[in-house]
PDB file of N, CA and C in Angstrom:
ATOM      1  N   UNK A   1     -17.727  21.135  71.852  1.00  0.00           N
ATOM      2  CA  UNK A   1     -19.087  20.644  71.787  1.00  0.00           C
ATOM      3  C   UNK A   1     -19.548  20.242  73.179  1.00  0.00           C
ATOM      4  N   UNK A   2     -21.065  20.549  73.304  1.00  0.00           N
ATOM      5  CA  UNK A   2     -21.371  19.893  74.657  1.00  0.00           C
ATOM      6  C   UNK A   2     -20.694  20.457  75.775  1.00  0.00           C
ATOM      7  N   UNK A   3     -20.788  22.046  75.687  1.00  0.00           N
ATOM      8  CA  UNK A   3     -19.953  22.876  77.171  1.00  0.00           C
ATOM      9  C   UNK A   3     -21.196  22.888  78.309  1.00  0.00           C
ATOM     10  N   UNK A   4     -20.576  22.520  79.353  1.00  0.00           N
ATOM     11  CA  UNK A   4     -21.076  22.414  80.479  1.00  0.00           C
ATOM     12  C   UNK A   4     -20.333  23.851  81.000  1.00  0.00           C
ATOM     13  N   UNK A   5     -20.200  24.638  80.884  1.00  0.00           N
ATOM     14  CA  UNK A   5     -19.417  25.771  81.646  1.00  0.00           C
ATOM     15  C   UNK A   5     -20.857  26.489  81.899  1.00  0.00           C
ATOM     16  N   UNK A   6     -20.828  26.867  83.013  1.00  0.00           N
ATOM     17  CA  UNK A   6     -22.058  27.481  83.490  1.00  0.00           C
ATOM     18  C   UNK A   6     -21.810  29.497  83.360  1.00  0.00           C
ATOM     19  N   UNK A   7     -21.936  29.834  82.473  1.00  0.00           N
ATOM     20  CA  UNK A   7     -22.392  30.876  81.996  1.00  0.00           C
ATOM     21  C   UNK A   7     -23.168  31.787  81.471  1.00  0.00           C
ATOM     22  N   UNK A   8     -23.371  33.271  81.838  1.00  0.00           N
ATOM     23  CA  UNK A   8     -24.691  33.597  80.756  1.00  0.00           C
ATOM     24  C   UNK A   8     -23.937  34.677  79.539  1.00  0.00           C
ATOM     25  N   UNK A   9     -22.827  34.511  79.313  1.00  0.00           N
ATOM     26  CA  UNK A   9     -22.359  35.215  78.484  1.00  0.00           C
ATOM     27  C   UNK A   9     -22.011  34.353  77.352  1.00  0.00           C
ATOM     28  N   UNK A  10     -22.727  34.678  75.778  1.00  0.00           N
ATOM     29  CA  UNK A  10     -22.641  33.584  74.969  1.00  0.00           C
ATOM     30  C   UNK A  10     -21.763  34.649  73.128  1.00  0.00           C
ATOM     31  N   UNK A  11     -21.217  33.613  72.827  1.00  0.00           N
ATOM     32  CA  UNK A  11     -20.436  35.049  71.183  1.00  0.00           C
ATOM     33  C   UNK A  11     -20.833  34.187  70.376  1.00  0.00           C
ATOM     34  N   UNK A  12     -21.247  34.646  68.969  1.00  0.00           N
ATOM     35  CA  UNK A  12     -21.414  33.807  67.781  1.00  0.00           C
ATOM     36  C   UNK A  12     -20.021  33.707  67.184  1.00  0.00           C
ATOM     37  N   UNK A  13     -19.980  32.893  66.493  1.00  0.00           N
ATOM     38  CA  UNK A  13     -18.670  32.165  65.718  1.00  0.00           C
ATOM     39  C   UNK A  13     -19.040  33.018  64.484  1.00  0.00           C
ATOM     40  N   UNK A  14     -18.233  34.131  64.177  1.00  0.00           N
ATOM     41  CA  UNK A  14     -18.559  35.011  63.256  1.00  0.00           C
ATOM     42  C   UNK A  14     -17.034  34.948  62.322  1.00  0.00           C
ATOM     43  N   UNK A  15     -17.498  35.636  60.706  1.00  0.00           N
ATOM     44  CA  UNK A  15     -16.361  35.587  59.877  1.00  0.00           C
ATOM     45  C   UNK A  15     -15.423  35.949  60.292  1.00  0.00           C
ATOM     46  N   UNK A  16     -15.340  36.928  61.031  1.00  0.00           N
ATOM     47  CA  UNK A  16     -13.466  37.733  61.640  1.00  0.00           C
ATOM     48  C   UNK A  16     -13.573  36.462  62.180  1.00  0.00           C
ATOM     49  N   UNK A  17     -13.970  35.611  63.374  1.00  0.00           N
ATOM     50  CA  UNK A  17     -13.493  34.705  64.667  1.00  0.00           C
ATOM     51  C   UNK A  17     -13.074  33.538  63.361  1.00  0.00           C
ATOM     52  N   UNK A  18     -13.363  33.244  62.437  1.00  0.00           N
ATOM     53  CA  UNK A  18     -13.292  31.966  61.541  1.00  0.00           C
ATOM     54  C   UNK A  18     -11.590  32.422  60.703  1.00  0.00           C
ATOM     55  N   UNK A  19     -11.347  33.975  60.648  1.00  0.00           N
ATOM     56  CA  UNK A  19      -9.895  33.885  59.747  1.00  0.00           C
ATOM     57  C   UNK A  19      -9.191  34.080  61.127  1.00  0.00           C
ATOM     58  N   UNK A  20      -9.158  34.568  61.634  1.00  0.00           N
ATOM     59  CA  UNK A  20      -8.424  34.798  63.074  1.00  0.00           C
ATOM     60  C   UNK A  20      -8.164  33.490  64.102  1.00  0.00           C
ATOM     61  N   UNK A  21      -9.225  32.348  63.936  1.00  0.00           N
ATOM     62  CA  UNK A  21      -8.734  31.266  64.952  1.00  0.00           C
ATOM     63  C   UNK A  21      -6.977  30.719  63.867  1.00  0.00           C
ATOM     64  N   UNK A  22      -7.550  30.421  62.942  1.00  0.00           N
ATOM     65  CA  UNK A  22      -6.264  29.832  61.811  1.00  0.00           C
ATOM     66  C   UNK A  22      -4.793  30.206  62.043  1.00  0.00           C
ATOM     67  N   UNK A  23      -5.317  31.610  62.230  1.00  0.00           N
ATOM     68  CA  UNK A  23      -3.803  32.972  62.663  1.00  0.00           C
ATOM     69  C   UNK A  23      -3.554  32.505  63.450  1.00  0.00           C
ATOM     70  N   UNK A  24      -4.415  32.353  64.578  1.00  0.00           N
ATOM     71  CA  UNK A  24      -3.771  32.028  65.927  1.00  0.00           C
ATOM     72  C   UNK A  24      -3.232  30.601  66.519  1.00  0.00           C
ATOM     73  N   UNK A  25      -3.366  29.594  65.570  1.00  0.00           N
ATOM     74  CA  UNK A  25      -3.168  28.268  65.668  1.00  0.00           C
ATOM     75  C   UNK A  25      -4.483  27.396  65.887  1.00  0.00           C
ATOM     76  N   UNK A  26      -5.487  27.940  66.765  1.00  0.00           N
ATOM     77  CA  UNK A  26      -6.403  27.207  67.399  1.00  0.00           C
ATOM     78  C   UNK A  26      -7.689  26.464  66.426  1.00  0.00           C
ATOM     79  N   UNK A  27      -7.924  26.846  65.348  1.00  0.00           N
ATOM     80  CA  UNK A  27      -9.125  26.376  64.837  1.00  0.00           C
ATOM     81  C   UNK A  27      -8.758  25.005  64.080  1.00  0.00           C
ATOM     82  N   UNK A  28      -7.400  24.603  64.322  1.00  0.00           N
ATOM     83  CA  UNK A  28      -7.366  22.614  63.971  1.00  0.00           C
ATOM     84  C   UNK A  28      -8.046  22.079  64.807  1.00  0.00           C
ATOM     85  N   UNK A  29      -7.981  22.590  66.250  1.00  0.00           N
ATOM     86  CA  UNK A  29      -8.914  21.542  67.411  1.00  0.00           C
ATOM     87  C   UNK A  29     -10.366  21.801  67.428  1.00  0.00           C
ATOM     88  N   UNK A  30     -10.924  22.798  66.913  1.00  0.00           N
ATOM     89  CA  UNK A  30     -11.941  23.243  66.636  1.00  0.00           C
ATOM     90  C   UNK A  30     -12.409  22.929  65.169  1.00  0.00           C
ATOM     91  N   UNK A  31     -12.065  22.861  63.982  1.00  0.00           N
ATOM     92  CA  UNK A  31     -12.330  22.758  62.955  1.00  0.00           C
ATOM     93  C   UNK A  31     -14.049  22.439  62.339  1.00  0.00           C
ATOM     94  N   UNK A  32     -14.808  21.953  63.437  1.00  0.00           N
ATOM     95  CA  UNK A  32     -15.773  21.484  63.417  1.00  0.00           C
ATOM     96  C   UNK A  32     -16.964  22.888  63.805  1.00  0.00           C
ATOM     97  N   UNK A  33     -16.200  23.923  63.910  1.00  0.00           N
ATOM     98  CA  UNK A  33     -17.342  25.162  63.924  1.00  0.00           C
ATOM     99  C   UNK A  33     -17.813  25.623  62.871  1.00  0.00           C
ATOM    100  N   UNK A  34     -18.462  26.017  62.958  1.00  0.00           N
ATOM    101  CA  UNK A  34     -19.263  26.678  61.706  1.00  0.00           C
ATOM    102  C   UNK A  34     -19.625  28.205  61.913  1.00  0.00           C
ATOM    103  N   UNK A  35     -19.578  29.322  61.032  1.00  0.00           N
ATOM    104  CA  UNK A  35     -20.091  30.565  60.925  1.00  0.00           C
ATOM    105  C   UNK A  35     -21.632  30.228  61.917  1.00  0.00           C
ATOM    106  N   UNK A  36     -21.789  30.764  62.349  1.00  0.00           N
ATOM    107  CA  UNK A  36     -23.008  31.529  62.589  1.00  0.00           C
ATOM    108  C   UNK A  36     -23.114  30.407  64.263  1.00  0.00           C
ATOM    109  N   UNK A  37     -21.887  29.463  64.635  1.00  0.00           N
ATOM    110  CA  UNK A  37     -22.452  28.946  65.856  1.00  0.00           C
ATOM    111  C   UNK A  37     -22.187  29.501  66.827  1.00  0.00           C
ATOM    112  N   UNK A  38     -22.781  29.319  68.415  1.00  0.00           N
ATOM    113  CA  UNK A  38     -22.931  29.851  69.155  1.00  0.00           C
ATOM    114  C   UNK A  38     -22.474  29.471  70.204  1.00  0.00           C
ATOM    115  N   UNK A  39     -21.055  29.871  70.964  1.00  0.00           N
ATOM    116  CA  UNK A  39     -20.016  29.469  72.014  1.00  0.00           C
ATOM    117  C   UNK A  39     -20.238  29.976  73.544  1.00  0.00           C
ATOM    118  N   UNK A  40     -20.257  29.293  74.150  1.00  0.00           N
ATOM    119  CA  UNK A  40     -19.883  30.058  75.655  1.00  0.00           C
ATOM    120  C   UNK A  40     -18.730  31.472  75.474  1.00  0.00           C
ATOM    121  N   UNK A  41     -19.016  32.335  76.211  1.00  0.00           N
ATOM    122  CA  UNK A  41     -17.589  33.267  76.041  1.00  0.00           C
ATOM    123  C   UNK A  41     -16.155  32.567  76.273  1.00  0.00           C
ATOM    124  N   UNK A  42     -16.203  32.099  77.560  1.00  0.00           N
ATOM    125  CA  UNK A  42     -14.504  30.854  77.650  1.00  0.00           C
ATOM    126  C   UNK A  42     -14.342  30.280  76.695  1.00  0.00           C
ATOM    127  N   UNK A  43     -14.969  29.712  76.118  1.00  0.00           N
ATOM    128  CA  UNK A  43     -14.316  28.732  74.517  1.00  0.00           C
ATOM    129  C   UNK A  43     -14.489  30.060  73.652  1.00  0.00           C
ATOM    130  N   UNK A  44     -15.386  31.095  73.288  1.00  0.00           N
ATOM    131  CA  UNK A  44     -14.836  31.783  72.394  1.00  0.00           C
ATOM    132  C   UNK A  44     -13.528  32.615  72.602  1.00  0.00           C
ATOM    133  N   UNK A  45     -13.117  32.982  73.807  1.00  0.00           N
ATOM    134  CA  UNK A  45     -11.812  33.976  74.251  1.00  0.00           C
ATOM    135  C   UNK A  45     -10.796  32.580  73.927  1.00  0.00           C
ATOM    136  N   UNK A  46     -11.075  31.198  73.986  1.00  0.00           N
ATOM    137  CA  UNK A  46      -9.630  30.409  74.203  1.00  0.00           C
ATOM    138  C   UNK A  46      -9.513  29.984  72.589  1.00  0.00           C
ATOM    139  N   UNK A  47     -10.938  30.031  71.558  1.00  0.00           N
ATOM    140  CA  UNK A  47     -10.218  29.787  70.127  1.00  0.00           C
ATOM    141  C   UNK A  47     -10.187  30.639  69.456  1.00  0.00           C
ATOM    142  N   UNK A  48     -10.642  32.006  69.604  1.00  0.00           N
ATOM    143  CA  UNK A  48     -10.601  33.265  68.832  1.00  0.00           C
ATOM    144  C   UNK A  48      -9.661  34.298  69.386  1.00  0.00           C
ATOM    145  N   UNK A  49      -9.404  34.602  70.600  1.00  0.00           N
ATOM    146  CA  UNK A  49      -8.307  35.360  70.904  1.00  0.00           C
ATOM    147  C   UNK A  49      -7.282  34.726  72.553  1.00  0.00           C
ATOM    148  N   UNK A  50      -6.873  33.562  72.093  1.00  0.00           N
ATOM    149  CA  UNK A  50      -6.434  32.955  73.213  1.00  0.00           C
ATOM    150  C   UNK A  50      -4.809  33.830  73.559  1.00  0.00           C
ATOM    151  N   UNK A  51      -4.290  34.577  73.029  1.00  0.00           N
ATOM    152  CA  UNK A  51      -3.194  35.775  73.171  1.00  0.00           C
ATOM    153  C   UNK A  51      -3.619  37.348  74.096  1.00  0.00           C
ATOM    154  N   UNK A  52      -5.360  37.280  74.229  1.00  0.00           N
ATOM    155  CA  UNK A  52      -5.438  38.459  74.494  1.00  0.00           C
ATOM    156  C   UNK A  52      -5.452  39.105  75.617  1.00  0.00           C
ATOM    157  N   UNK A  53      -4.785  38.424  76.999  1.00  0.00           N
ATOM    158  CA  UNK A  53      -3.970  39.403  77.900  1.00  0.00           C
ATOM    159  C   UNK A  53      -2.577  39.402  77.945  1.00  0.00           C
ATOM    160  N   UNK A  54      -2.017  38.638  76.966  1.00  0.00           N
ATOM    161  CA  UNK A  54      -0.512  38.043  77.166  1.00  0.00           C
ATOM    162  C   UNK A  54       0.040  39.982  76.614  1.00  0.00           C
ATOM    163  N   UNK A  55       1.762  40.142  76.972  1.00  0.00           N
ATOM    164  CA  UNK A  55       1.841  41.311  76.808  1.00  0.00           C
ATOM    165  C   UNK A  55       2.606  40.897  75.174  1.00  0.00           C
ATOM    166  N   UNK A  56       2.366  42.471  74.888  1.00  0.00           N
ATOM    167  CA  UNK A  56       3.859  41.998  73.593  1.00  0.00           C
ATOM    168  C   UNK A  56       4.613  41.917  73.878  1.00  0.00           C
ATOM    169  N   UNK A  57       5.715  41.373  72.436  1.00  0.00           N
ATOM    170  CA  UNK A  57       6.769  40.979  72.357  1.00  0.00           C
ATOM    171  C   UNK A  57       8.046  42.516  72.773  1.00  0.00           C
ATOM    172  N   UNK A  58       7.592  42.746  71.776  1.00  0.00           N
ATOM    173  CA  UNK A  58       8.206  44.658  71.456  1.00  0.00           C
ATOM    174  C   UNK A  58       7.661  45.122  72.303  1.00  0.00           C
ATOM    175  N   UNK A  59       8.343  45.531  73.367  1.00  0.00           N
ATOM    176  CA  UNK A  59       7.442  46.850  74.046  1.00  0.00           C
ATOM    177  C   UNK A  59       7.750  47.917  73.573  1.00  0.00           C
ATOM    178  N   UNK A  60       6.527  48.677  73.543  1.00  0.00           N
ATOM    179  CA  UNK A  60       6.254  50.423  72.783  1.00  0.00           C
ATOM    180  C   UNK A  60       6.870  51.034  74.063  1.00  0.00           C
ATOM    181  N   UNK A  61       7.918  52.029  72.844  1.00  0.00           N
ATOM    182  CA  UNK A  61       8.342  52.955  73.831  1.00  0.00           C
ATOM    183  C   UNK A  61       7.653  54.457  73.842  1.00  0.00           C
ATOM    184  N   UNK A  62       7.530  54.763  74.558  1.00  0.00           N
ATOM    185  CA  UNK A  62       7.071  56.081  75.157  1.00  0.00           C
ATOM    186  C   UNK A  62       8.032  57.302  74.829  1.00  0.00           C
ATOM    187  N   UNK A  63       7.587  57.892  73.744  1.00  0.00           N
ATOM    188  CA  UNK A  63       8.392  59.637  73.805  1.00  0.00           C
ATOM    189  C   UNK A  63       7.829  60.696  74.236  1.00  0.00           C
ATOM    190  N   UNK A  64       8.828  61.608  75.211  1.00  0.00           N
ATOM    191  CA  UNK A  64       8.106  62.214  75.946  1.00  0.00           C
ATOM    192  C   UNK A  64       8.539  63.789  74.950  1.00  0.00           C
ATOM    193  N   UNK A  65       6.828  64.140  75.161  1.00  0.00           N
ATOM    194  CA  UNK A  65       6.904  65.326  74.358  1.00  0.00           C
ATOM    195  C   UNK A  65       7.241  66.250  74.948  1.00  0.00           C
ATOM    196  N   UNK A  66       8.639  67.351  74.659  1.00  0.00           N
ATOM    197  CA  UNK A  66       9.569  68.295  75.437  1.00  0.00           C
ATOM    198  C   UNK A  66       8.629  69.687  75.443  1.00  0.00           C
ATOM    199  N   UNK A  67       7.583  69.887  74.407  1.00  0.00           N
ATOM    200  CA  UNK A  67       7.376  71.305  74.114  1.00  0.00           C
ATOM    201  C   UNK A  67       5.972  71.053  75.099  1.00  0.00           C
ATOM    202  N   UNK A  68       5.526  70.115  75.584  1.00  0.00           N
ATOM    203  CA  UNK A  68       4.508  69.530  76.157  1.00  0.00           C
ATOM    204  C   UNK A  68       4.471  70.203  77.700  1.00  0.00           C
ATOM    205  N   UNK A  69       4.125  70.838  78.640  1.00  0.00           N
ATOM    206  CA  UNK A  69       4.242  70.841  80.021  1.00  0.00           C
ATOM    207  C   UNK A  69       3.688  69.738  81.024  1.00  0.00           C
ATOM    208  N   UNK A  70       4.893  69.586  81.855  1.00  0.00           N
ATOM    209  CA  UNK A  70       4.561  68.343  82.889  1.00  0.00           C
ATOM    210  C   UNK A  70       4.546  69.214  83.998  1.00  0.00           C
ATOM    211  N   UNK A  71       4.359  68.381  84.822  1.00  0.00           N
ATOM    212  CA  UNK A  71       4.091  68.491  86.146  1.00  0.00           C
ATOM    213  C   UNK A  71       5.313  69.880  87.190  1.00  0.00           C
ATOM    214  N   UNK A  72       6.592  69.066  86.922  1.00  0.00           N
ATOM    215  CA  UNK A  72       7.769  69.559  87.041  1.00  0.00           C
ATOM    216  C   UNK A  72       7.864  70.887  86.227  1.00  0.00           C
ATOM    217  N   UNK A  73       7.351  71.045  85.210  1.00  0.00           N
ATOM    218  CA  UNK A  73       7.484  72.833  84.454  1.00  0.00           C
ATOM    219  C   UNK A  73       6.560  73.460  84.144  1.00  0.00           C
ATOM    220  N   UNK A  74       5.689  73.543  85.029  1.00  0.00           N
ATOM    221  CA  UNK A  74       4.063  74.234  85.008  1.00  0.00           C
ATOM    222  C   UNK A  74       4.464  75.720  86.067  1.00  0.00           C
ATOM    223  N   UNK A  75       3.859  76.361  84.935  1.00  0.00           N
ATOM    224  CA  UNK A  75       4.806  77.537  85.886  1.00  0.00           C
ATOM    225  C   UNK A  75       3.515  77.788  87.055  1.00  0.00           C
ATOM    226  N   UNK A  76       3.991  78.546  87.817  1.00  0.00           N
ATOM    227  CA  UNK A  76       2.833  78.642  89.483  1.00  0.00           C
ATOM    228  C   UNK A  76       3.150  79.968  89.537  1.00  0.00           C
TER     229      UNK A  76
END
């Protein structure tokens, strides 16, 4: 409440951001939002997706497709 963050980028507090803060832990300190209010982007990225540059856990592995041509077997 009451952000002083000087920004012109603003997100509404929408139904996905309302089941998704819960998931993510954050909407106990927030609890006081409501559907349809209207956040600075920094408070919406820190209670709606405060995970979203962190990397995963699992890293995806990469299979490399054999029947595929690379670089190395491109015929010239």
């Amino acid at each position: 409440q009451n952000c002083d963050t000087k920004t012109g980028r603003f997100r509404q507090f929408t139904q996905l951001a309302h089941e998704k803060s819960p998931k993510k832990g954050t909407y106990a300190f927030y609890n006081y939002l409501m559907i349809g209010q209207q956040l600075c982007h920094n408070h919406y990225m820190r209670i709606v997706e405060p995970d979203r540059h962190q990397k995963a856990e699992v890293p995806i592995s990469v299979e490399i497709d054999k029947d595929r041509p690379t670089n190395n077997n491109i015929a010239q």
